[in-house]
Protein backbone atom coordinates (compact mmCIF):
# COMPACT_ATOMS: atom_id res chain seq x y z
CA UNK A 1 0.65 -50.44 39.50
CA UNK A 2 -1.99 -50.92 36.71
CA UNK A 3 -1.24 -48.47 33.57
CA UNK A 4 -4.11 -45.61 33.49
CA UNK A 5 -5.83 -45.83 30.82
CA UNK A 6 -7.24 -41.77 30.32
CA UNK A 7 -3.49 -41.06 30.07
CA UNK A 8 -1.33 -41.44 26.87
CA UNK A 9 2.77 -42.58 27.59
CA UNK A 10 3.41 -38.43 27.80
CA UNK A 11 0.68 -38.46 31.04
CA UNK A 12 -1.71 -36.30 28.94
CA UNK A 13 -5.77 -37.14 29.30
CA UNK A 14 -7.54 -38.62 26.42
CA UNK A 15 -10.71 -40.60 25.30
CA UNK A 16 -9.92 -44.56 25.84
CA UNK A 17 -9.52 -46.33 22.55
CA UNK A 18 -12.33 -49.11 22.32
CA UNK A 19 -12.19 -49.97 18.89
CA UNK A 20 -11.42 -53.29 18.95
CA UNK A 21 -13.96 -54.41 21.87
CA UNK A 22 -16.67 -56.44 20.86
CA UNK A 23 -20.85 -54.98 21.54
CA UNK A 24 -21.89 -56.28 24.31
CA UNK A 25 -25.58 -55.91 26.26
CA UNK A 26 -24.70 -53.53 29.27
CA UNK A 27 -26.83 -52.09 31.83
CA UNK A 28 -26.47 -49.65 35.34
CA UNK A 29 -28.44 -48.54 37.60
CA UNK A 30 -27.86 -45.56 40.05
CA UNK A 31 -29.72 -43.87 42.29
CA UNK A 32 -29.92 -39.85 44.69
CA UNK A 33 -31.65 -38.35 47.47
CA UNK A 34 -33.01 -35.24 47.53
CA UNK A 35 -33.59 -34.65 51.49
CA UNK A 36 -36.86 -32.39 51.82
CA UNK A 37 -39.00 -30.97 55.17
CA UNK A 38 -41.93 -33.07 55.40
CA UNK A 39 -43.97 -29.40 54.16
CA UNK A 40 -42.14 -29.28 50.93
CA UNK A 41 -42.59 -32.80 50.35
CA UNK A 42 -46.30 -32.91 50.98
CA UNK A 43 -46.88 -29.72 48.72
CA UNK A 44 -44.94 -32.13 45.96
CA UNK A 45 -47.19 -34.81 46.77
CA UNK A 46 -50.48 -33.00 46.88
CA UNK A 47 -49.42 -30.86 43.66
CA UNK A 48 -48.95 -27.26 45.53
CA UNK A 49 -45.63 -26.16 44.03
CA UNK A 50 -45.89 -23.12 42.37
CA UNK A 51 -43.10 -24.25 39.10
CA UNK A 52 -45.39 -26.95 38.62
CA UNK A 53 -45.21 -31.18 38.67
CA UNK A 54 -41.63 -31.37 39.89
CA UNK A 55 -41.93 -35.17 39.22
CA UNK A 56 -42.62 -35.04 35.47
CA UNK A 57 -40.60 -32.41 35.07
CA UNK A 58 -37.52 -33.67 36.95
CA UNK A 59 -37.84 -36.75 34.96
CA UNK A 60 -37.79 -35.43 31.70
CA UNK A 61 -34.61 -33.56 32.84
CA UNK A 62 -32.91 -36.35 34.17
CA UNK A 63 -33.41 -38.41 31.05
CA UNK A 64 -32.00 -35.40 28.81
CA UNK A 65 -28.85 -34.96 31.06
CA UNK A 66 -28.16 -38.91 30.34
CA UNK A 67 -28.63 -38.31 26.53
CA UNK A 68 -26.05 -35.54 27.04
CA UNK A 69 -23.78 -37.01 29.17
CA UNK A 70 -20.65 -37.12 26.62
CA UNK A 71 -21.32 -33.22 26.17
CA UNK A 72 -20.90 -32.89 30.28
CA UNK A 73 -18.36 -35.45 31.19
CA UNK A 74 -14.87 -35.24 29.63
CA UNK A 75 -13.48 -38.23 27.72
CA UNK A 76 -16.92 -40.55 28.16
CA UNK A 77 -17.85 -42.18 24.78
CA UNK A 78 -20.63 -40.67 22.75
CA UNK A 79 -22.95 -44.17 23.19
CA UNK A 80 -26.39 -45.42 21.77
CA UNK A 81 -28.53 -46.19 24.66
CA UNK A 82 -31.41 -48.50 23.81
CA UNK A 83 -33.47 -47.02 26.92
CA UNK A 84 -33.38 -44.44 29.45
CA UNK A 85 -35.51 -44.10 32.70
CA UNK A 86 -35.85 -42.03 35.46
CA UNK A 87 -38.43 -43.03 38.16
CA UNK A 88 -38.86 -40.04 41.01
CA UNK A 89 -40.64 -41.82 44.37
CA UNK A 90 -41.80 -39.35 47.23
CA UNK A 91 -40.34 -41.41 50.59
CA UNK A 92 -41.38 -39.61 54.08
CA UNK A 93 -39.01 -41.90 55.18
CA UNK A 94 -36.35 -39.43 54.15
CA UNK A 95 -38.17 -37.37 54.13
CA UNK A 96 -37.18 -36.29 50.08
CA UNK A 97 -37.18 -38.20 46.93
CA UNK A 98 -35.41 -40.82 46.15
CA UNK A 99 -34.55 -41.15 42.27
CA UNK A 100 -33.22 -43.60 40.20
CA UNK A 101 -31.96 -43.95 36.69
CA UNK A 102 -31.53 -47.44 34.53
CA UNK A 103 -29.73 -47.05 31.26
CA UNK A 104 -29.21 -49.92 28.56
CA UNK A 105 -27.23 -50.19 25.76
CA UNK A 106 -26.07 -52.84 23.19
CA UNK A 107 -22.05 -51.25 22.91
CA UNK A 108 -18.45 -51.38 23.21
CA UNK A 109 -18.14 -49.18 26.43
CA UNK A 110 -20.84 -48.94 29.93
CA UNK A 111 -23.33 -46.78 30.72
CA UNK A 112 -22.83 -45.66 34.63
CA UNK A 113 -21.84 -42.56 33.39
CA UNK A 114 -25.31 -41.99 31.83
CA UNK A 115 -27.42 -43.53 34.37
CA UNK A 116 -24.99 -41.53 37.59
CA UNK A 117 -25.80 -37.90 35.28
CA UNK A 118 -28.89 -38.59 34.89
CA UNK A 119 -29.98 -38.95 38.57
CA UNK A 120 -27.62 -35.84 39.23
CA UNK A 121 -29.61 -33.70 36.85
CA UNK A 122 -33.06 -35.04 37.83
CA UNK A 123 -31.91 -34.02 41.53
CA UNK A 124 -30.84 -30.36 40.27
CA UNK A 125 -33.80 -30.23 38.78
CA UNK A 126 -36.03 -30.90 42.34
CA UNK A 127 -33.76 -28.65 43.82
CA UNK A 128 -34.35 -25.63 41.22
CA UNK A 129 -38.36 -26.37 41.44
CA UNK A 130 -38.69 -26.19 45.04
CA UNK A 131 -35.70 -23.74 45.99
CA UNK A 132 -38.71 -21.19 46.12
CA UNK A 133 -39.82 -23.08 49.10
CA UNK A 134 -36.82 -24.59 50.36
CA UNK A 135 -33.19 -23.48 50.51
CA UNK A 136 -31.96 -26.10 52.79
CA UNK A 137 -32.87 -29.01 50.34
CA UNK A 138 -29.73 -31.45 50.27
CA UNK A 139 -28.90 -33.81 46.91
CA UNK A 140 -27.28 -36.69 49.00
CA UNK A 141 -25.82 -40.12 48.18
CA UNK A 142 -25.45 -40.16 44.11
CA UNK A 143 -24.32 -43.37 43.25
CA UNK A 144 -24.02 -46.88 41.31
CA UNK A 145 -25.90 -49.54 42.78
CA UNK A 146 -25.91 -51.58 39.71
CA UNK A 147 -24.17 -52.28 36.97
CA UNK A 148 -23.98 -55.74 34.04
CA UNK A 149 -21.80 -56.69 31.10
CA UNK A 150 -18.72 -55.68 29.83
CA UNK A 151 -15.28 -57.24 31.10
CA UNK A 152 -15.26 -56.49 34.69
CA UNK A 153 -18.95 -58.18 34.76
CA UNK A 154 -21.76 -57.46 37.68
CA UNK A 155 -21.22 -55.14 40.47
CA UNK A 156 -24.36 -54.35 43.31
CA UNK A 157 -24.04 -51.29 45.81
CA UNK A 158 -25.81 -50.88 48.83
């Protein structure tokens, strides 16, 4: 079995040690769904939601939960992200939003962590905006679909 690296030899949690790695050009990409009625959505669409532009709002949210994600997520690396977005797209196919995060960084460590917190945040932030109109609003599927660099390389979800 392959040694755990959050755990010292005494089993106790702490920060992995990346020191010695070398900066490398990473990048990840994740993505949510925030599952809407077609009603809610269109008042999104057209502008009718009494909080105000959920989009904007949601994805200046999302893009401060990434910046903060070391303050939220025990034992993740304070990193230097070179860029942060957060696109929100209206899909009646859902029906909801679909939102997704792509974070970039020249460093010794990834950056799923910021890209996965800040789609979770940008969805908590729809939610909070529209509960007013909607209880029954779901944040589904928040995941990695991308990720590049580092030692274990490329990955692609979905």
């Amino acid at each position: 079995m392959t040694r755990l690296t959050h755990l010292d030899e005494k089993g106790r949690a702490r920060m992995v040690y990346v020191g010695d790695k070398k900066p490398t050009s990473r990048t990840a990409t994740a993505r949510a769904d925030v599952i809407l009625s077609r009603p809610t959505l269109t008042a999104v669409m057209e502008g009718g939601v009494p909080k105000g532009d959920v989009l904007a709002v949601a994805r200046i949210a999302g893009i401060t939960g990434g910046k903060k994600t070391p303050d939220l997520i025990p034992l993740t690396h304070p990193i230097g992200l070179d860029s942060l977005g957060v696109e929100l797209t209206p899909d009646e196919t859902l029906p909801g939003i679909r939102i997704e995060a792509t974070a970039t960084t020249t460093g010794k460590t990834g950056v799923e962590m910021e890209a996965m917190t800040a789609v979770a945040v940008a969805a908590l932030t729809v939610y909070d905006m529209l509960k007013s109109l909607e209880r029954g609003i779901r944040i589904a599927d928040v995941r990695l679909v991308y990720k590049a660099g580092g030692k274990s390389g490329e990955y692609r979800g979905e």
